[in-house]
PDB file of N, CA and C in Angstrom:
ATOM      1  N   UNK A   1      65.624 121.667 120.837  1.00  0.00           N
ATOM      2  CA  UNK A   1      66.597 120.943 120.036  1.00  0.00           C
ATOM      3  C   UNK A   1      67.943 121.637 120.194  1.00  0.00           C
ATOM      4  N   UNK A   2      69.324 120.820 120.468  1.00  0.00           N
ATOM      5  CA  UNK A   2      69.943 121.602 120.954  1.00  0.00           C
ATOM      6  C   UNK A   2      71.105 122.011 119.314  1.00  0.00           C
ATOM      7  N   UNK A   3      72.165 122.514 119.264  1.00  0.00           N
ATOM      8  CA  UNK A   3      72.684 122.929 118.214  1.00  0.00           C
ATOM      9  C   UNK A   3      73.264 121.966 117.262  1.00  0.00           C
ATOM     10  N   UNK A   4      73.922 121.418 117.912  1.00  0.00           N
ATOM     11  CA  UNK A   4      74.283 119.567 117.166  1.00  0.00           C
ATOM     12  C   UNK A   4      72.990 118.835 116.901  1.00  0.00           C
ATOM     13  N   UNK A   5      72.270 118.950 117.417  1.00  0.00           N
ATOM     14  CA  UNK A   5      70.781 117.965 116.836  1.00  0.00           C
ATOM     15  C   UNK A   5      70.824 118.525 115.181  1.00  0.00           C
ATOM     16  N   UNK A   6      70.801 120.244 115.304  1.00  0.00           N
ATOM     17  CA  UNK A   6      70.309 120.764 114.000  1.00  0.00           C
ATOM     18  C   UNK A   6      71.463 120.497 113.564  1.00  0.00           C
ATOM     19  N   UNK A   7      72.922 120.536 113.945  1.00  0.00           N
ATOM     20  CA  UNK A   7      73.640 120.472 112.896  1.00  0.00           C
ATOM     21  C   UNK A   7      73.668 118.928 111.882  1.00  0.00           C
ATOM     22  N   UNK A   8      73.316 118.398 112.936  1.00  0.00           N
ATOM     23  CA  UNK A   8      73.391 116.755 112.443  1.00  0.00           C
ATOM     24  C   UNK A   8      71.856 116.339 111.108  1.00  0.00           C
ATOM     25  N   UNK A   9      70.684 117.309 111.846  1.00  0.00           N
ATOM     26  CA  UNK A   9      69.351 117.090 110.921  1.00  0.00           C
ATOM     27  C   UNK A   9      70.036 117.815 109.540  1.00  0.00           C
ATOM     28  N   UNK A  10      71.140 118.896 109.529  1.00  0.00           N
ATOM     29  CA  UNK A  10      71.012 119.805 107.908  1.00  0.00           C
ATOM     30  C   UNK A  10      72.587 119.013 107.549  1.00  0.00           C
ATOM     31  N   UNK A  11      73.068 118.044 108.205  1.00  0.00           N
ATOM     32  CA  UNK A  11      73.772 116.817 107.084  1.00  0.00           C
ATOM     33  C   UNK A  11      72.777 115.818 106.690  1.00  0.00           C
ATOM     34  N   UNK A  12      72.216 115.355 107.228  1.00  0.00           N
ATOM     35  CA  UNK A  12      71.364 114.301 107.005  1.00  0.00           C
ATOM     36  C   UNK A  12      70.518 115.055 105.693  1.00  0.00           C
ATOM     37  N   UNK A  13      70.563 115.972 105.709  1.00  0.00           N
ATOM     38  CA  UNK A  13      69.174 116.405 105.006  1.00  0.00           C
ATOM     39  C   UNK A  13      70.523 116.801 103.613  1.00  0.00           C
ATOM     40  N   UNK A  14      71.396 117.013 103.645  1.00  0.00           N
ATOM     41  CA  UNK A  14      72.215 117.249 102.484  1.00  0.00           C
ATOM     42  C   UNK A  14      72.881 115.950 102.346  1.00  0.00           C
ATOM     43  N   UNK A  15      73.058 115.274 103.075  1.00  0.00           N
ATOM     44  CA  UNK A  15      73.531 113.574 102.518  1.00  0.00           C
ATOM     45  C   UNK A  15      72.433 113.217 101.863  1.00  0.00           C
ATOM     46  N   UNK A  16      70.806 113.182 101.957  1.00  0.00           N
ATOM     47  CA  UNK A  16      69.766 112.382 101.166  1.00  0.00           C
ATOM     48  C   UNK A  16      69.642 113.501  99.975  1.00  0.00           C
ATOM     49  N   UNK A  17      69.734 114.562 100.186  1.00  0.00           N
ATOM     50  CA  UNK A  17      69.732 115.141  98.144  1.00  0.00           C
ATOM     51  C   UNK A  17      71.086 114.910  97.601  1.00  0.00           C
ATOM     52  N   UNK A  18      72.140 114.542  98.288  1.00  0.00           N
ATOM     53  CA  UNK A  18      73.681 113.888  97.554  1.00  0.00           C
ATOM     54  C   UNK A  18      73.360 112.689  96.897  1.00  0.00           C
ATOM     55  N   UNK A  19      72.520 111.840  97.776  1.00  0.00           N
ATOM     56  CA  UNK A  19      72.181 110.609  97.256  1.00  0.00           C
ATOM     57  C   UNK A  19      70.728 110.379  96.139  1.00  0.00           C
ATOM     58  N   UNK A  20      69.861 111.236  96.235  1.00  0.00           N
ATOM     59  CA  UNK A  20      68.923 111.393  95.267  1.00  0.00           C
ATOM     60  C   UNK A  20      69.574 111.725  94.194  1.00  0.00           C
ATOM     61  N   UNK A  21      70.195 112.493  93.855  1.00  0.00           N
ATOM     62  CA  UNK A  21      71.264 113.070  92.876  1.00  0.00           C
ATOM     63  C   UNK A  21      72.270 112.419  92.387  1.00  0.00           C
ATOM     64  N   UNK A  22      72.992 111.354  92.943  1.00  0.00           N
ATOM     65  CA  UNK A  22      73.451 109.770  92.792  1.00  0.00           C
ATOM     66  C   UNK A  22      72.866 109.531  91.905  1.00  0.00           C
ATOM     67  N   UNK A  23      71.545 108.740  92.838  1.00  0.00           N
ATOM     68  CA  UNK A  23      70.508 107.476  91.831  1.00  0.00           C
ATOM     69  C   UNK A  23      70.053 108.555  90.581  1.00  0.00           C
ATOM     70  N   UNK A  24      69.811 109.856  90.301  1.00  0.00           N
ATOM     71  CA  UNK A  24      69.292 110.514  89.281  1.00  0.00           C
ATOM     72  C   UNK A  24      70.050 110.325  87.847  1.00  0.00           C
ATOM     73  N   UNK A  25      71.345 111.045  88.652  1.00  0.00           N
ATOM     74  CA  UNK A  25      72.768 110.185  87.559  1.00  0.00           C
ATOM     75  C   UNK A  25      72.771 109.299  86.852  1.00  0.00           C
ATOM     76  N   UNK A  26      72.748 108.297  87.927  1.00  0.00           N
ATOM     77  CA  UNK A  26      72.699 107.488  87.449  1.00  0.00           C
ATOM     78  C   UNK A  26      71.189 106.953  85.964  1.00  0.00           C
ATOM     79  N   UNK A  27      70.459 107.255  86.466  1.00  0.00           N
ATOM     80  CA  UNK A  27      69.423 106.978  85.308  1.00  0.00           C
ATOM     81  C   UNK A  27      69.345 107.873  84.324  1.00  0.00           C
ATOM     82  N   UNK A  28      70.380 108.808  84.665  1.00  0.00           N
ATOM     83  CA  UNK A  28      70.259 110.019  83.108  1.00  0.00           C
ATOM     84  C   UNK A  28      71.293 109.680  82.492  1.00  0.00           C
ATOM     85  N   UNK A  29      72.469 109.226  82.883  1.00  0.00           N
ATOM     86  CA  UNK A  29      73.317 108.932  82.326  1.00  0.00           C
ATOM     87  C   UNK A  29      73.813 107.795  81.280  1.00  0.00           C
ATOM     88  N   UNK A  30      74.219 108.658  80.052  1.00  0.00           N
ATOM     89  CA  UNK A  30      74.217 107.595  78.743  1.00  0.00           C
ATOM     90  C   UNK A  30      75.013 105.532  79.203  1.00  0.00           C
ATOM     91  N   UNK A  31      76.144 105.684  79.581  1.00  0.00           N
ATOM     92  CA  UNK A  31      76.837 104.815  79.362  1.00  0.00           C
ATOM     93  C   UNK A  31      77.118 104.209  80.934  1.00  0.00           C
ATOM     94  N   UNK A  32      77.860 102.869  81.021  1.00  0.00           N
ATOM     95  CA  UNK A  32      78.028 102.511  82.152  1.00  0.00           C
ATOM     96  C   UNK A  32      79.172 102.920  82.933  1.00  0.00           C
ATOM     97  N   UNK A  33      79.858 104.211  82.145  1.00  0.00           N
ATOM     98  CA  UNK A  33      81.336 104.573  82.711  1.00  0.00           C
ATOM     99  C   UNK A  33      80.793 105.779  83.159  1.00  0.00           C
ATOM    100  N   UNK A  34      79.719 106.611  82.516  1.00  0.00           N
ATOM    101  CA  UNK A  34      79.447 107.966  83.074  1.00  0.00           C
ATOM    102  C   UNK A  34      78.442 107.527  84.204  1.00  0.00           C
ATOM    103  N   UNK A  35      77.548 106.500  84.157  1.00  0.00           N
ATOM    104  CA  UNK A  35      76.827 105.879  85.832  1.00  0.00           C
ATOM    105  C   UNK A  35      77.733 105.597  86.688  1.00  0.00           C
ATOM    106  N   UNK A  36      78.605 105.405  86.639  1.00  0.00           N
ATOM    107  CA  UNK A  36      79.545 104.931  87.593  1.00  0.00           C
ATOM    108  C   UNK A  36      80.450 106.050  88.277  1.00  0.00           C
ATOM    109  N   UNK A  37      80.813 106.694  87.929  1.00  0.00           N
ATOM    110  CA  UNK A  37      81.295 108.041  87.780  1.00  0.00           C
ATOM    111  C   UNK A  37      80.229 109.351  88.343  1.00  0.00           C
ATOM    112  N   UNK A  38      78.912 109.068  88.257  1.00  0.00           N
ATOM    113  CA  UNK A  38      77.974 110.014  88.302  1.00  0.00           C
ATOM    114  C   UNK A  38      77.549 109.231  89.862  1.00  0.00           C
ATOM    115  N   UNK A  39      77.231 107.943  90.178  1.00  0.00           N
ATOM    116  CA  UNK A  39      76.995 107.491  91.170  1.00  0.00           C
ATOM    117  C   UNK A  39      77.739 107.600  92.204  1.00  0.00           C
ATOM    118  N   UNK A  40      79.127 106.942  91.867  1.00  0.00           N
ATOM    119  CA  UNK A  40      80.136 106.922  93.190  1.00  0.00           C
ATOM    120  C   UNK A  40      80.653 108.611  93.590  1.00  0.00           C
ATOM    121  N   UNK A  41      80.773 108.989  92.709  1.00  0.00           N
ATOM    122  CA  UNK A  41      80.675 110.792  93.491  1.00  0.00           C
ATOM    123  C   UNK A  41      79.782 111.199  94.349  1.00  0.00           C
ATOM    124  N   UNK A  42      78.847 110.944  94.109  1.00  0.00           N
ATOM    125  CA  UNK A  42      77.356 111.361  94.712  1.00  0.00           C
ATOM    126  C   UNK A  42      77.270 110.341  95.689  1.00  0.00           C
ATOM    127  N   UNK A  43      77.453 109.150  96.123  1.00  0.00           N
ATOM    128  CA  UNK A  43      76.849 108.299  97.054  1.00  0.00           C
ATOM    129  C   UNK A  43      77.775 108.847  97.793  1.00  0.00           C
ATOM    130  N   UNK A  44      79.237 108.527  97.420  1.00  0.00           N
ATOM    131  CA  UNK A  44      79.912 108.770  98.651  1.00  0.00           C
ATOM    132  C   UNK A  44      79.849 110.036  99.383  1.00  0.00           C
ATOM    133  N   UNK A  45      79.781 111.458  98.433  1.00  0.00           N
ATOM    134  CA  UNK A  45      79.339 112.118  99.309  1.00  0.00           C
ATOM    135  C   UNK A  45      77.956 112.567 100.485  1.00  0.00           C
ATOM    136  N   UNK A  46      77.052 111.730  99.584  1.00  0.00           N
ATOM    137  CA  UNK A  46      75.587 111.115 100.058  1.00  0.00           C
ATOM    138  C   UNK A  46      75.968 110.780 101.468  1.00  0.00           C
ATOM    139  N   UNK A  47      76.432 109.596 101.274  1.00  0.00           N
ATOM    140  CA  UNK A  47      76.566 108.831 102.518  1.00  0.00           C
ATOM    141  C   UNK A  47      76.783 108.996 103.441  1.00  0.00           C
ATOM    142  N   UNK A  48      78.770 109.979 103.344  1.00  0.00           N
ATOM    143  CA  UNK A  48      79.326 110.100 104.233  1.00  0.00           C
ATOM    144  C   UNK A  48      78.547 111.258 105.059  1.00  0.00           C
ATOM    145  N   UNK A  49      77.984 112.148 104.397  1.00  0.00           N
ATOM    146  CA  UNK A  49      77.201 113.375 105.077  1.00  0.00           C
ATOM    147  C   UNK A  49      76.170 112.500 106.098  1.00  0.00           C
ATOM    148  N   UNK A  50      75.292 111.666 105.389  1.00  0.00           N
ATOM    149  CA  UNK A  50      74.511 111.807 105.850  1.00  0.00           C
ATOM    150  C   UNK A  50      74.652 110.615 107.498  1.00  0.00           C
ATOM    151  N   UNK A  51      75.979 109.609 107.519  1.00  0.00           N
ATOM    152  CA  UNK A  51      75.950 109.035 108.298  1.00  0.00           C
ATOM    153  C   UNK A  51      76.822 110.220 109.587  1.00  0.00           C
ATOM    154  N   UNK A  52      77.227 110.610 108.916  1.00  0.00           N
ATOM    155  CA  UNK A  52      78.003 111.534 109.797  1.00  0.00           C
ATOM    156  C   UNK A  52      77.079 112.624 110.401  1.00  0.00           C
ATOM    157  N   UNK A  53      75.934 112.999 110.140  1.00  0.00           N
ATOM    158  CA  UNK A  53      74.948 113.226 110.640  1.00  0.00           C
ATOM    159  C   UNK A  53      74.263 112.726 111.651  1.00  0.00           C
ATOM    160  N   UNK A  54      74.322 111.732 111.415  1.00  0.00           N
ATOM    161  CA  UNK A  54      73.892 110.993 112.495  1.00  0.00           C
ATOM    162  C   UNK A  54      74.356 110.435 113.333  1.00  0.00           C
ATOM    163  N   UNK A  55      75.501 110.779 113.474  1.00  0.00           N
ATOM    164  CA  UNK A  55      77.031 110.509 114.191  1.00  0.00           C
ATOM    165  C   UNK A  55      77.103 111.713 115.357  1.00  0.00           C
ATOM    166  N   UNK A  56      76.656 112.940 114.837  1.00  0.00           N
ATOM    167  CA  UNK A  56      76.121 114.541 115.033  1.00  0.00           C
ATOM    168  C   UNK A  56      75.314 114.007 116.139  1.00  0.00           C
ATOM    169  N   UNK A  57      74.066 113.649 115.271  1.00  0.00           N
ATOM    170  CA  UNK A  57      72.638 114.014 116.076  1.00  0.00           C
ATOM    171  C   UNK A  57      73.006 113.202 117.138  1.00  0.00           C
ATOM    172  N   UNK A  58      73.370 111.987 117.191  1.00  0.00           N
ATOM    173  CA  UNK A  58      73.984 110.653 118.283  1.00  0.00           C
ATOM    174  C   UNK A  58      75.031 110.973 118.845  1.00  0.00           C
ATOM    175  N   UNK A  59      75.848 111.648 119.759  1.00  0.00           N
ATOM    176  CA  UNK A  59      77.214 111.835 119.862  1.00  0.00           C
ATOM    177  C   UNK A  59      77.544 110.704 120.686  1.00  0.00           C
ATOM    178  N   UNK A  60      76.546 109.615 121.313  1.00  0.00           N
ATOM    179  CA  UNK A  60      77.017 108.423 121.254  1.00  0.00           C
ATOM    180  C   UNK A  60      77.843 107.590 120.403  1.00  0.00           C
ATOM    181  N   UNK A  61      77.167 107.844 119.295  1.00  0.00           N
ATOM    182  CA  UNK A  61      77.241 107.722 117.921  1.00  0.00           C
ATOM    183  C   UNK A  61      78.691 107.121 116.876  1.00  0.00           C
ATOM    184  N   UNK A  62      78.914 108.619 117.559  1.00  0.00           N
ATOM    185  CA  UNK A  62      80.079 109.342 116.442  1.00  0.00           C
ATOM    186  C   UNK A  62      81.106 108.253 116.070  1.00  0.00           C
ATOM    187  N   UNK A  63      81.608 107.959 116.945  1.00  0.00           N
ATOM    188  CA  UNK A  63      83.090 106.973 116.797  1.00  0.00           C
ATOM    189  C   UNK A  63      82.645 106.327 115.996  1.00  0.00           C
ATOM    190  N   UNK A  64      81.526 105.291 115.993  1.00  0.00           N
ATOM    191  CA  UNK A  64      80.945 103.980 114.779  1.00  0.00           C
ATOM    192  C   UNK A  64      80.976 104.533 113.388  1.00  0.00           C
ATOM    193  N   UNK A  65      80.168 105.531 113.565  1.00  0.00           N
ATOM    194  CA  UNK A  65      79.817 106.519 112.335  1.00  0.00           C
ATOM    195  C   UNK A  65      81.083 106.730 111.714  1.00  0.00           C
ATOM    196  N   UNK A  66      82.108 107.134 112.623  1.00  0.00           N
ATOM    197  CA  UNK A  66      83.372 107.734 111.894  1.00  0.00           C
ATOM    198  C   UNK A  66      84.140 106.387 111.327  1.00  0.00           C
ATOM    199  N   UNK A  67      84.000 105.416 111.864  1.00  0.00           N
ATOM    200  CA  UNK A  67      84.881 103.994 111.344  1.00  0.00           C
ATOM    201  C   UNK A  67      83.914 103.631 109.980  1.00  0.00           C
ATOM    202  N   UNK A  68      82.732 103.899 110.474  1.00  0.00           N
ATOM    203  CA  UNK A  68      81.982 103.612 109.255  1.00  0.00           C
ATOM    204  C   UNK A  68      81.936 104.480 107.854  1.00  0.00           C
ATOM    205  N   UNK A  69      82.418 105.881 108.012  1.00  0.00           N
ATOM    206  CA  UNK A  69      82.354 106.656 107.030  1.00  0.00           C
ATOM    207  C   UNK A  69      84.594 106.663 106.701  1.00  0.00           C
ATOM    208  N   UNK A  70      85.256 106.157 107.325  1.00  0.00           N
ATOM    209  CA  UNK A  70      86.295 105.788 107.217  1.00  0.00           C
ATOM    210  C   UNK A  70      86.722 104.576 105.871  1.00  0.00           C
ATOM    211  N   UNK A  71      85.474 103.303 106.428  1.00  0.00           N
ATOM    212  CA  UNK A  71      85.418 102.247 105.423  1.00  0.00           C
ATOM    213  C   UNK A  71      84.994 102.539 104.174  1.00  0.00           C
ATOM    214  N   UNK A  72      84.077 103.347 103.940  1.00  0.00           N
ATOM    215  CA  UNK A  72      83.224 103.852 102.713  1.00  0.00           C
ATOM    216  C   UNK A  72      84.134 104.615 101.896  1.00  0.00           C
ATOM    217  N   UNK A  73      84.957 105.864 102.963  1.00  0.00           N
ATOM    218  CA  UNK A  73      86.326 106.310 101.825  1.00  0.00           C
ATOM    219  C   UNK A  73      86.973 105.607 101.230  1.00  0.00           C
ATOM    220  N   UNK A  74      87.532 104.193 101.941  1.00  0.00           N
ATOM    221  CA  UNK A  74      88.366 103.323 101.654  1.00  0.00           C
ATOM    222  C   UNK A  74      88.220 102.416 100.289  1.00  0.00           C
ATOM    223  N   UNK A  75      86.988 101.906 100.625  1.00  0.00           N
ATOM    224  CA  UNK A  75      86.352 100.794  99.743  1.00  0.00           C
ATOM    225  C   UNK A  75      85.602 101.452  98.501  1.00  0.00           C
ATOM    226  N   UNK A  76      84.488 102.521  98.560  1.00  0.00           N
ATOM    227  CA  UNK A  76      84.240 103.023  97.634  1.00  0.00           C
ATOM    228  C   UNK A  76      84.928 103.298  96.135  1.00  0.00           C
ATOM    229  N   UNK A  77      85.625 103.668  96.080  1.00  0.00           N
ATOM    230  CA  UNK A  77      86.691 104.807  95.083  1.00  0.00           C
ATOM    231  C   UNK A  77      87.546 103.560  94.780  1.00  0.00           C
ATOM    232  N   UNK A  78      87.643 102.164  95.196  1.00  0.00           N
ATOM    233  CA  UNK A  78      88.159 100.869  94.743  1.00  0.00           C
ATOM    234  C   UNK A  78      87.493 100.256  94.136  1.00  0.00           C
ATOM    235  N   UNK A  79      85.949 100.176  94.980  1.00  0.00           N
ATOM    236  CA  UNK A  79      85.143  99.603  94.127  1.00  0.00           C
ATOM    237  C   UNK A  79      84.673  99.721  92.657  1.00  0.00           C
ATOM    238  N   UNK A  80      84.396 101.158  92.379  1.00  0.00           N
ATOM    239  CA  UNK A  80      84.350 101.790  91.403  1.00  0.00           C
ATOM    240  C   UNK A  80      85.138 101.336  90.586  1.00  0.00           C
ATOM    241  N   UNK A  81      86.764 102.007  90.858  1.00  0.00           N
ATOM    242  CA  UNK A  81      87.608 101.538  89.600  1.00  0.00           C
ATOM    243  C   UNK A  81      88.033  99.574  89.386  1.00  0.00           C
ATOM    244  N   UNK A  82      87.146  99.037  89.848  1.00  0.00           N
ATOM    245  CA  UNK A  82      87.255  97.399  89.846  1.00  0.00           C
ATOM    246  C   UNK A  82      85.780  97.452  88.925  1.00  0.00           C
ATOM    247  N   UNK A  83      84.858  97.661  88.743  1.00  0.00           N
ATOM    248  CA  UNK A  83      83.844  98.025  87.947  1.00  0.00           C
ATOM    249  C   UNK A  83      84.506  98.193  86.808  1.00  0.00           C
ATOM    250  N   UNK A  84      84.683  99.617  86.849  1.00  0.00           N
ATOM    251  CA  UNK A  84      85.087 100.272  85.505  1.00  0.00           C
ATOM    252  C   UNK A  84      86.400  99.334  84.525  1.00  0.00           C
ATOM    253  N   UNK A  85      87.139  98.764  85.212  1.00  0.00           N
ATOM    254  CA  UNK A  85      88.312  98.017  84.765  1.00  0.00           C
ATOM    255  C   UNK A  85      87.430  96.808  83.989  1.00  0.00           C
ATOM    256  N   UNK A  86      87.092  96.321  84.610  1.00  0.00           N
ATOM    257  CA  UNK A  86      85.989  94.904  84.363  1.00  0.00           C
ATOM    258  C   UNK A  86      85.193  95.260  83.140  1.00  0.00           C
ATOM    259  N   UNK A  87      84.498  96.736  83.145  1.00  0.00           N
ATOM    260  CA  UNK A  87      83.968  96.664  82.122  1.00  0.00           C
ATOM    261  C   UNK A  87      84.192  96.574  80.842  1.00  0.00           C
ATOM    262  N   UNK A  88      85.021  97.630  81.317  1.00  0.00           N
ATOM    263  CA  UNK A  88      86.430  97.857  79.520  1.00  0.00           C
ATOM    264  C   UNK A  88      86.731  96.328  79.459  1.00  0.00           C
ATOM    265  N   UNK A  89      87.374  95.675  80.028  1.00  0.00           N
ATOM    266  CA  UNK A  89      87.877  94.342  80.066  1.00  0.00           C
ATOM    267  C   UNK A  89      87.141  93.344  79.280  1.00  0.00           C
ATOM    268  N   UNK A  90      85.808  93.768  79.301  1.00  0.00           N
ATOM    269  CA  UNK A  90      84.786  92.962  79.155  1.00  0.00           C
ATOM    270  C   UNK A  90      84.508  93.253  77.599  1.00  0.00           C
ATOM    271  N   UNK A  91      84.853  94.230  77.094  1.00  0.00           N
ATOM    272  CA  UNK A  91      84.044  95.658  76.010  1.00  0.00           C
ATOM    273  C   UNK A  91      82.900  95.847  76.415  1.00  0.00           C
ATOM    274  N   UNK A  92      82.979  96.554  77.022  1.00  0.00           N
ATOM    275  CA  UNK A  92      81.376  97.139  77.518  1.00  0.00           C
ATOM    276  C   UNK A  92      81.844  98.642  76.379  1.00  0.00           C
ATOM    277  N   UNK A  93      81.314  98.779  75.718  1.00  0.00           N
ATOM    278  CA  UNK A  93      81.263 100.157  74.575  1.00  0.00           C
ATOM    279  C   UNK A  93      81.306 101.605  75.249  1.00  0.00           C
ATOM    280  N   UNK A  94      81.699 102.346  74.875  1.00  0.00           N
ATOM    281  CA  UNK A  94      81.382 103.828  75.493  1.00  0.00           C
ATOM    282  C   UNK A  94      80.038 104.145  74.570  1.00  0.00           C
ATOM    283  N   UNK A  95      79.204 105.274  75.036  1.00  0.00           N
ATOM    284  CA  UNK A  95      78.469 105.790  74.347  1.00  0.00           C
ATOM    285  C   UNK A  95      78.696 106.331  72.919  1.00  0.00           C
ATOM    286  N   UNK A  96      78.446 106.977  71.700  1.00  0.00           N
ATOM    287  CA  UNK A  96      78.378 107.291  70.595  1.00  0.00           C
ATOM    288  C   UNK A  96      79.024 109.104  70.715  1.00  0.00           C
ATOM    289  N   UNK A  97      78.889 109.469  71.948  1.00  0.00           N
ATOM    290  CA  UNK A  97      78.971 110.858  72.036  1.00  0.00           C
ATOM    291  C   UNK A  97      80.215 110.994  72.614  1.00  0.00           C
ATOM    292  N   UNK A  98      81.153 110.016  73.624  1.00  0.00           N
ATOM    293  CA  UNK A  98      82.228 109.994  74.404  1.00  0.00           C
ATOM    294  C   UNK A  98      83.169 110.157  73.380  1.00  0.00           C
ATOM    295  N   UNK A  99      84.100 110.698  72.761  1.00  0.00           N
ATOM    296  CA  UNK A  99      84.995 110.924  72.296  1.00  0.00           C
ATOM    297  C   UNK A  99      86.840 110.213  72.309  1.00  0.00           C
ATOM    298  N   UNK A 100      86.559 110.573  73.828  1.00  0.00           N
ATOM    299  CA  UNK A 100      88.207 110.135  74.429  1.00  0.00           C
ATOM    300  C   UNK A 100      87.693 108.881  75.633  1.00  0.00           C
ATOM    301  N   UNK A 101      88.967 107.840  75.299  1.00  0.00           N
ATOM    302  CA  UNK A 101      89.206 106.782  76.185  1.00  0.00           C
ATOM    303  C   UNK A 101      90.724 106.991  76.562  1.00  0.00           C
ATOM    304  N   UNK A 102      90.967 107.370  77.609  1.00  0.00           N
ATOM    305  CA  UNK A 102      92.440 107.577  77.829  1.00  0.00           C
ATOM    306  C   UNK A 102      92.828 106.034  78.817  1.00  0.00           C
ATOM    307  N   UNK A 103      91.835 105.198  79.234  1.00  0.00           N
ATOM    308  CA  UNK A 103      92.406 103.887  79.406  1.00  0.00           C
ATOM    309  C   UNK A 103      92.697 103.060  78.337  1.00  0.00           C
ATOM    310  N   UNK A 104      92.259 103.323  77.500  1.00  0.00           N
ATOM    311  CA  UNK A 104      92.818 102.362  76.116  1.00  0.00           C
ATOM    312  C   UNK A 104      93.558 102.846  75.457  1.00  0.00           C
ATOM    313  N   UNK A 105      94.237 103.986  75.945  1.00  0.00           N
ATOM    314  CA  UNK A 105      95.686 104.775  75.225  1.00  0.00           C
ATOM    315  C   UNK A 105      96.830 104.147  76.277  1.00  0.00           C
ATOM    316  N   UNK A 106      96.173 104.237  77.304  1.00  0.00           N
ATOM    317  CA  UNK A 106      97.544 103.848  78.228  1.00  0.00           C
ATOM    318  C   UNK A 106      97.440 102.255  78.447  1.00  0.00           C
ATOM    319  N   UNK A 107      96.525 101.680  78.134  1.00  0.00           N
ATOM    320  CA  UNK A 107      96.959  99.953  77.806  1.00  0.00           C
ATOM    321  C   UNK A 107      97.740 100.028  76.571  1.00  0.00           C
ATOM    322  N   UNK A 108      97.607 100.370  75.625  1.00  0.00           N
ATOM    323  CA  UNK A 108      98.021 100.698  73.915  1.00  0.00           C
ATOM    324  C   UNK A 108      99.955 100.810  74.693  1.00  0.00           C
ATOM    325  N   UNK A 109      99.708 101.905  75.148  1.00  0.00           N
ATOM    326  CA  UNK A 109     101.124 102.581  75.362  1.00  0.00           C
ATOM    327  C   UNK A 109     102.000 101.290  76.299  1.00  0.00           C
ATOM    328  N   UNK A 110     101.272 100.588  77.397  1.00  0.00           N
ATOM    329  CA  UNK A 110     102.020  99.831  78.182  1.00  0.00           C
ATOM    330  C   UNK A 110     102.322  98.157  77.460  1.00  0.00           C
ATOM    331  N   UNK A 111     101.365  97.785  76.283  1.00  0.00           N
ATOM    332  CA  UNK A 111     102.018  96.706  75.561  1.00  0.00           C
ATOM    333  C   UNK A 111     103.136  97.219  74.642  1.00  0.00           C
ATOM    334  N   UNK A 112     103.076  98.592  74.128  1.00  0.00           N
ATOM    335  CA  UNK A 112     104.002  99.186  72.967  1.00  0.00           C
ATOM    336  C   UNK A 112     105.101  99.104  74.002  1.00  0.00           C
ATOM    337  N   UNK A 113     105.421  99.511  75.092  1.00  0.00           N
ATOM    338  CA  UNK A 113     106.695  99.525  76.261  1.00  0.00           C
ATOM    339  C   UNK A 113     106.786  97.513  76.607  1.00  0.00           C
ATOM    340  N   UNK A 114     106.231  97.036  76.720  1.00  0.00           N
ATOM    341  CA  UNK A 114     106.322  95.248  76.581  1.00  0.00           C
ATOM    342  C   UNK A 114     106.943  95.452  75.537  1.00  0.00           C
ATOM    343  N   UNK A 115     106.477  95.573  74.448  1.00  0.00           N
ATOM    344  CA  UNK A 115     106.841  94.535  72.940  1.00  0.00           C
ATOM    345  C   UNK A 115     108.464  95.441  73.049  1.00  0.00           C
ATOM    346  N   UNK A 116     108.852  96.733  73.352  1.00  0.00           N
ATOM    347  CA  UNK A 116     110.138  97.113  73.821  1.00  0.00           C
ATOM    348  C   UNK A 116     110.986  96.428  73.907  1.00  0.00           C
ATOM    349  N   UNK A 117     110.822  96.273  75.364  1.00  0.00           N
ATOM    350  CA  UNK A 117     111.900  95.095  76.224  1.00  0.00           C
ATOM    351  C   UNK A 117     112.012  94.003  76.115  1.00  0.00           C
ATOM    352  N   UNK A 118     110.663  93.135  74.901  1.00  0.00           N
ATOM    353  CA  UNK A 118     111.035  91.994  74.836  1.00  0.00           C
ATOM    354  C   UNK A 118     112.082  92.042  73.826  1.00  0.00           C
ATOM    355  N   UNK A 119     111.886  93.098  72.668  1.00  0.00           N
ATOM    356  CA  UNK A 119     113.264  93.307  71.915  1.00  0.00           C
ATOM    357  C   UNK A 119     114.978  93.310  72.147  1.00  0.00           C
ATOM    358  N   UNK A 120     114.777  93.637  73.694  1.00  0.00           N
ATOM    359  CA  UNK A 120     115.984  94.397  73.843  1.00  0.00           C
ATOM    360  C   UNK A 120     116.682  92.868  74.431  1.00  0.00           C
TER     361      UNK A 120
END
């Protein structure tokens, strides 16, 4: 096995406990803002390891792998906050234990700056 094979088998093998550790998050986690938050950290780093691994082990590979772990930076970390927006949007509740919502301070703050200028 030559040195890139192994380097590519010990991403692969740390992208699938990134991603076990994802989905774990996700099911330990109280509310749908801390799953979301606990997931998209973890997948994406899941992912990107582990396709990029195989990008490694394939050096055929690599280029696809890299457009493909390119899109996942891109789209991921959007997707998420299009979730999370939607939910609040929706009232989806925080848990009983969450304390601080600093998106509903800064909606609060950006109609208080509206009702402003409609004064002025």
């Amino acid at each position: 096995m030559a040195w890139y094979q192994i380097i590519g088998v010990a991403m692969i093998v740390i992208g699938s406990v990134f991603l076990f550790l994802g989905a774990l998050g996700i099911l330990r986690m109280p509310d749908v803002y801390n799953r979301l938050q606990a997931g998209t950290k973890a997948s994406t780093l899941g992912a990107l390891s582990l396709i990029m691994g195989v990008g490694i082990y394939h050096p055929a590979w690599l280029i696809k792998t890299g457009l493909i772990g390119l899109f996942l930076l891109l789209t991921n970390p959007v997707s998420s906050s299009v979730i999370a927006r939607a939910s609040h949007r929706s009232d989806v509740k925080l848990t009983g234990i969450t304390v601080v919502d600093e998106y509903e301070k800064d909606i609060l703050a950006k109609e208080k700056d509206v009702k402003k200028r409609g004064k002025k």
